[in-house]
Protein backbone atom coordinates (compact mmCIF):
# COMPACT_ATOMS: atom_id res chain seq x y z
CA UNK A 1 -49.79 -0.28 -40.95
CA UNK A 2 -47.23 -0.90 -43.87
CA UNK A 3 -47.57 -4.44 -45.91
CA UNK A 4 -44.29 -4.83 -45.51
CA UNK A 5 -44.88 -4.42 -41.63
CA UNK A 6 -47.63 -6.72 -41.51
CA UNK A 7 -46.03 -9.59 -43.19
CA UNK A 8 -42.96 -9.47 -40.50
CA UNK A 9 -45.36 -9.37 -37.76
CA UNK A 10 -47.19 -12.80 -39.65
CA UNK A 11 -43.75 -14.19 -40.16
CA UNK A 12 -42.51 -13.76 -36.37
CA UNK A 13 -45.42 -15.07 -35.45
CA UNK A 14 -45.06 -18.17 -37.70
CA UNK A 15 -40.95 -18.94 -36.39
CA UNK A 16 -41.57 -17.81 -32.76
CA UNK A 17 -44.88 -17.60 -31.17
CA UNK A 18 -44.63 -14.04 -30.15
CA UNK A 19 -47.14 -11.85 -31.23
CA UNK A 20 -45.68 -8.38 -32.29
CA UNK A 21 -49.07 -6.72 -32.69
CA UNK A 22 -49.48 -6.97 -29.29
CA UNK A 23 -47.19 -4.26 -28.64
CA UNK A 24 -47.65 -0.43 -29.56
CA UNK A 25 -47.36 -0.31 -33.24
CA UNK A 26 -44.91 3.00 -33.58
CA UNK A 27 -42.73 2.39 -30.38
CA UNK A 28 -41.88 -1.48 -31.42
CA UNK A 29 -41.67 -0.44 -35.42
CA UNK A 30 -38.82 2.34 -34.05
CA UNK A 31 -36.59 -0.39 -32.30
CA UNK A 32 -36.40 -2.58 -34.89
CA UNK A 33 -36.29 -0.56 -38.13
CA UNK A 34 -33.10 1.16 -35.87
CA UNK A 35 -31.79 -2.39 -35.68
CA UNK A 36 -32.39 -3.88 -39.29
CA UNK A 37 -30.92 -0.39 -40.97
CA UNK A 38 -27.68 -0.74 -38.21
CA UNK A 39 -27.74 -4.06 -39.91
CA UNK A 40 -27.72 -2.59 -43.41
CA UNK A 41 -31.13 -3.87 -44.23
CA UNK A 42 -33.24 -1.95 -46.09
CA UNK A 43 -36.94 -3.24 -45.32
CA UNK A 44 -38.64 -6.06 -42.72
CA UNK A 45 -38.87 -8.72 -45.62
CA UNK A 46 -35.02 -8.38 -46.01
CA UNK A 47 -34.47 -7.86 -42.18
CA UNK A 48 -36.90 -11.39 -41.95
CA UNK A 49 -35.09 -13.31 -44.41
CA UNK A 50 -31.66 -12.38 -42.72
CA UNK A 51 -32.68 -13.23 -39.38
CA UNK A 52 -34.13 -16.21 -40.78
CA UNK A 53 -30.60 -17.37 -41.96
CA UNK A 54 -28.33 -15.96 -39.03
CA UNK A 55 -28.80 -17.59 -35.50
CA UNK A 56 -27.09 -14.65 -33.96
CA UNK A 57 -29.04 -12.25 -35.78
CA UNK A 58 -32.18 -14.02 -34.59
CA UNK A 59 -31.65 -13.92 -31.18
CA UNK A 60 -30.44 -10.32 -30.96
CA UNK A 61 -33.39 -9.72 -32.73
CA UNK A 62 -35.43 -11.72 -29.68
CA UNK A 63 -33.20 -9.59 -27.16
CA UNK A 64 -34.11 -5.91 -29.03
CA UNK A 65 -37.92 -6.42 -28.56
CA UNK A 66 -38.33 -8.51 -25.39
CA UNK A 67 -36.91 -5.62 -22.65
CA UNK A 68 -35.60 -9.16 -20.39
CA UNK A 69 -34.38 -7.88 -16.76
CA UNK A 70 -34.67 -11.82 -15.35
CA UNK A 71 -31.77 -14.29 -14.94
CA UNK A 72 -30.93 -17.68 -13.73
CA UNK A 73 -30.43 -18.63 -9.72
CA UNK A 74 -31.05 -15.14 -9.13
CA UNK A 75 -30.33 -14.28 -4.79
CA UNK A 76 -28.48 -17.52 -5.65
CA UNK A 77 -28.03 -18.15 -1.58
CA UNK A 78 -31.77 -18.55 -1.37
CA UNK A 79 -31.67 -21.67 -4.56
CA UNK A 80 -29.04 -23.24 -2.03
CA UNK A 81 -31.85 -23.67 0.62
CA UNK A 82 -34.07 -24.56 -1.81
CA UNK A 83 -31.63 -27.57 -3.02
CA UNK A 84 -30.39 -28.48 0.09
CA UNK A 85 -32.89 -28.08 2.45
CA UNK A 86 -36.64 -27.65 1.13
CA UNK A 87 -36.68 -30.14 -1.67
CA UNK A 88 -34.70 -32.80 0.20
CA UNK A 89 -37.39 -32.73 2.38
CA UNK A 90 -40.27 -32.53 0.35
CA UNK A 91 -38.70 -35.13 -1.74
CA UNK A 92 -38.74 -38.01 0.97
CA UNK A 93 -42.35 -38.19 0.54
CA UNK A 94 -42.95 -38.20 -2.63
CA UNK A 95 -40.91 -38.41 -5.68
CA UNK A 96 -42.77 -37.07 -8.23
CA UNK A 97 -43.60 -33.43 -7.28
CA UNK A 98 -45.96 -31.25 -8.39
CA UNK A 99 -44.25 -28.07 -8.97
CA UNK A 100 -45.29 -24.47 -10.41
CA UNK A 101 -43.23 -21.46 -11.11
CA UNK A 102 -46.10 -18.58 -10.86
CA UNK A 103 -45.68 -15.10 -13.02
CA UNK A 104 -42.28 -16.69 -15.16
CA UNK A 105 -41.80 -14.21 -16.97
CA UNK A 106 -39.24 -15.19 -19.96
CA UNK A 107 -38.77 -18.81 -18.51
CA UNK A 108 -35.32 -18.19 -16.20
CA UNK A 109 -37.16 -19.07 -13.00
CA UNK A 110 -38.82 -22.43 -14.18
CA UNK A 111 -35.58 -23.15 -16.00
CA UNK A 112 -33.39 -22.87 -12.67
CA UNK A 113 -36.14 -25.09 -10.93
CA UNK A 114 -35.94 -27.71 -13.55
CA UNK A 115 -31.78 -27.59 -13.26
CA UNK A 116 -32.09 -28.20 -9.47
CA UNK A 117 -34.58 -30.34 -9.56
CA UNK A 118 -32.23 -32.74 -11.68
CA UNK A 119 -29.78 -33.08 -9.51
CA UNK A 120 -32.32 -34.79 -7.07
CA UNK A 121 -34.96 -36.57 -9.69
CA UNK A 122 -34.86 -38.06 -13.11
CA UNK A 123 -36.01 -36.04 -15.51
CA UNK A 124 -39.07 -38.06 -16.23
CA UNK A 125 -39.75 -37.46 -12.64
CA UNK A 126 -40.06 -34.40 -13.28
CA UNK A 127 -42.73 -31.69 -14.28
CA UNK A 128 -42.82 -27.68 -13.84
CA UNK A 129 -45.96 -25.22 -14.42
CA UNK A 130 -44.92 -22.22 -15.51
CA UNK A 131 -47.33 -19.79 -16.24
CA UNK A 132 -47.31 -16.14 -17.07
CA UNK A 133 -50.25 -13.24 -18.46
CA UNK A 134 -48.03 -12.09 -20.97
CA UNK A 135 -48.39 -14.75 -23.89
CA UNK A 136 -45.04 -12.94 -25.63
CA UNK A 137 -42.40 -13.43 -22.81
CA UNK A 138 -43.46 -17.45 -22.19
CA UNK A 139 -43.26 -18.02 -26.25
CA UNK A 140 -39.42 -16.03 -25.57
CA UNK A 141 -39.28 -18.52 -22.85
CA UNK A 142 -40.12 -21.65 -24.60
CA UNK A 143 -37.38 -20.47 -27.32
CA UNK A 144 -35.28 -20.76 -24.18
CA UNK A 145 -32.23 -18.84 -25.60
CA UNK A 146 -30.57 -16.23 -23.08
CA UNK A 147 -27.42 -13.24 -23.21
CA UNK A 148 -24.77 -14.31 -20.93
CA UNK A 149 -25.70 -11.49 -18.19
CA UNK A 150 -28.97 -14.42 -17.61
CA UNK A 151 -26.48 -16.40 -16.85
CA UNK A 152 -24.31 -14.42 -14.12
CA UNK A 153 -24.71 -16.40 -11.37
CA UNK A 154 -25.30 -20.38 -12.72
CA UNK A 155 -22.56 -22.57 -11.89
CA UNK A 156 -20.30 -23.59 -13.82
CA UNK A 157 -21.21 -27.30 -13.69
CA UNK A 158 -24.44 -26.30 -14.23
CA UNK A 159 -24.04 -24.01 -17.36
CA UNK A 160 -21.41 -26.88 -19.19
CA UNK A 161 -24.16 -29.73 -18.43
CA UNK A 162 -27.87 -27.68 -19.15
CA UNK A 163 -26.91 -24.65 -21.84
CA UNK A 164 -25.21 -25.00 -25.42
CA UNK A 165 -23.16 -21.59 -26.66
CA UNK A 166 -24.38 -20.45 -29.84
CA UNK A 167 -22.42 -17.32 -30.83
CA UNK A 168 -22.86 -15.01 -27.79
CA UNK A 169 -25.96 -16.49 -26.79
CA UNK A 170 -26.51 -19.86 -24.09
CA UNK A 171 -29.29 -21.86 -25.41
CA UNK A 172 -31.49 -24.32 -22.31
CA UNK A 173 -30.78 -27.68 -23.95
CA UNK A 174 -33.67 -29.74 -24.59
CA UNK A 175 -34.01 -32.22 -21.71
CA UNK A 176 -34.72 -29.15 -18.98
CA UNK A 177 -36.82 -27.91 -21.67
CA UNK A 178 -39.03 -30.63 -21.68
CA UNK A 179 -39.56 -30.75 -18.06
CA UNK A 180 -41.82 -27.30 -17.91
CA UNK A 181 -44.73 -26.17 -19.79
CA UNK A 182 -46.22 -23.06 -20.37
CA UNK A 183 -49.56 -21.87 -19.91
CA UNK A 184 -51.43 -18.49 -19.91
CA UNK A 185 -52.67 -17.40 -16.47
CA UNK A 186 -53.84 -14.27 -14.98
CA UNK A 187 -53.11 -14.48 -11.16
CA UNK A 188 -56.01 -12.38 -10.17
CA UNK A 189 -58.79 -13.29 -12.55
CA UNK A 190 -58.37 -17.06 -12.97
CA UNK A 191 -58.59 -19.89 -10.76
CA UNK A 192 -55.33 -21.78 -9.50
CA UNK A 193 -54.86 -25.87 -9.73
CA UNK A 194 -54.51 -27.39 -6.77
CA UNK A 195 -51.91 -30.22 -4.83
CA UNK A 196 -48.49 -28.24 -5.36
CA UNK A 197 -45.83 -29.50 -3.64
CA UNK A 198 -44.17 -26.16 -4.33
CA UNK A 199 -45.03 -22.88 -5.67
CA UNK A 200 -42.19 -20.38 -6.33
CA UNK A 201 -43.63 -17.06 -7.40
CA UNK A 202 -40.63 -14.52 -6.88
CA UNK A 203 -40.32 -10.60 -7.60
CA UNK A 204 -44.06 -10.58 -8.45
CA UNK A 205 -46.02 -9.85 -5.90
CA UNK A 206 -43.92 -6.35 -5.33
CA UNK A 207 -46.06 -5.13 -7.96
CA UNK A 208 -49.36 -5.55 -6.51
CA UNK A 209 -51.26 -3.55 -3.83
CA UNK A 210 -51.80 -5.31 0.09
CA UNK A 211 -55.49 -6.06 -0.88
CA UNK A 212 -54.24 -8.19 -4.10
CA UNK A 213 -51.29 -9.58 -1.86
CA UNK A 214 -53.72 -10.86 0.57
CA UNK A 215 -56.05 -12.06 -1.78
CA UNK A 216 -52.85 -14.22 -3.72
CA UNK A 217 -51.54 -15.18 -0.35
CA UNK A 218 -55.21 -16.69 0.74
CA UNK A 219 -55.62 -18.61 -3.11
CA UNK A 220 -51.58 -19.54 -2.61
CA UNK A 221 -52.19 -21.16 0.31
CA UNK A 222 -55.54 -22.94 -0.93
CA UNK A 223 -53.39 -24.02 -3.83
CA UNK A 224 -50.71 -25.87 -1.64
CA UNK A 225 -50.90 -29.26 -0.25
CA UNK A 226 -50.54 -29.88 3.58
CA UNK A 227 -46.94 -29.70 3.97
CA UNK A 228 -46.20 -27.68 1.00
CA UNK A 229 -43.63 -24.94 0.22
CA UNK A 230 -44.06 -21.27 -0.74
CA UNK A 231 -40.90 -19.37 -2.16
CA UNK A 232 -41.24 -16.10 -2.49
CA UNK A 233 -38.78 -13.28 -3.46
CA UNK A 234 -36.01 -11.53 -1.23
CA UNK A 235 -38.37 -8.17 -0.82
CA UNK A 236 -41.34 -10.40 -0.54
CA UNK A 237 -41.51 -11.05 3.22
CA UNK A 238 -44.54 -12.24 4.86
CA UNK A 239 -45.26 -10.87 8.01
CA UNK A 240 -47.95 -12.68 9.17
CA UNK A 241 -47.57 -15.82 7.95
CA UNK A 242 -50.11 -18.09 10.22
CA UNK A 243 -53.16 -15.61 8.97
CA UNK A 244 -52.67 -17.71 6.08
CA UNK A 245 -52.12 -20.82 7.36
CA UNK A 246 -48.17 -21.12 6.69
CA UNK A 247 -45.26 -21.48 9.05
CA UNK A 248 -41.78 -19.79 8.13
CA UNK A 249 -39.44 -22.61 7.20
CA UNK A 250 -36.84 -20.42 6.38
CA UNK A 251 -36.34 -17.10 5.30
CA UNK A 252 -38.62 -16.46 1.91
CA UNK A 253 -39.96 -19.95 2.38
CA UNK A 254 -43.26 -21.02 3.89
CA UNK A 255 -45.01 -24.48 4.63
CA UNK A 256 -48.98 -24.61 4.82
CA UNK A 257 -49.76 -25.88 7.86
């Protein structure tokens, strides 16, 4: 690996958090050295000090190497339930919920929770898990800085009162930001906290075989409280949702009984 390489992959690791020798050395080296040369840079120490000094540089720079395919209030239908239904509900008991947004990915998920959620609670009532395996995508996350095609279908009201523009990018402004916290987990291997008032873990659990699913389902349901909600994703059905001990509230959400 080139010196000049290895001090860009110190340096990004120093502004952001992300750790660019966790992905494959030649394939990540291509993509950017074809964006710092379309830039007219000649090496990563110039390409660092640039983006460095040019917001918009920066975050296309986030955007080349993070391959992001989430985005706010996505199957926004299903976040109107959520907000007018579920969370009134859950709500009436208990103000200060516990809440955790389960395989994040690059923070869109907890971020629409924590927008919702403020239109119900102060936001020192409130507090989000969000938790991911891949420690690269929550430091993207915790940057919380997002292409406008993230922000397809937010709401107006909501993208004027919760996002700043800078240049072509919408930045999460700092009092949603506050409201989650990130934190390494591996959904398989490692045990889940318990008492959730509501656990969203969406366009996940496609990805895993039926043994795994039942195996998540079983420590999901263990991780609830009585009267807790499960929000799953729009391909995510569960089809037998008292084997785990959950009633259908409404269509992708669950209570535990």
């Amino acid at each position: 690996m080139s010196q000049d390489y290895l001090d860009f992959i110190l340096n990004v690791k120093r502004k952001t958090g992300i750790d660019l020798a966790l992905y494959k050395e030649a394939q990540m080296k291509r993509r950017l050295t074809s964006l710092y040369e379309k830039k007219g840079y000649k090496s990563f120490k110039e390409f660092f000090q640039a983006i460095s000094a040019d917001p918009n540089l920066y975050h296309e720079f986030l955007d080349r190497m993070t391959i992001n395919v989430s985005e706010f209030y996505r199957n926004s239908k299903r976040w109107e339930v959520l907000e007018t239904k579920i969370l009134p509900e859950l709500i009436k008991n208990n103000r200060r919920l516990k809440v955790w947004s389960a395989a994040c990915s690059t923070g869109e998920e907890p971020y629409t929770l924590a927008m919702i959620l403020s239109k119900l609670l102060p936001a020192k009532d409130i507090s989000i898990l969000a938790t991911d395996i891949d420690e690269n995508v929550m430091a993207r996350a915790r940057i919380g800085v997002y292409q406008e095609r993230s922000l397809q279908e937010v709401p107006s009201d909501i993208k004027s009162k919760h996002f700043t523009k800078e240049g072509a990018y919408y930045k999460v402004n700092d009092d949603i930001k506050k409201t989650v916290t990130f934190k390494k987990q591996n959904l398989l291997a490692d045990p889940f906290d318990s008492g959730f008032d509501l656990i969203v873990c969406r366009n996940v659990l496609i990805y895993f075989t039926e043994e795994a699913k039942h195996e998540l389902y079983i420590k999901f349901g263990y991780a609830l409280k009585k009267g807790g909600v499960f929000f799953v994703g729009s391909t995510e059905q569960i089809f037998s949702p008292s084997r785990y001990q959950f009633d259908t509230v409404d269509t992708f959400f669950y209570r535990k009984q």
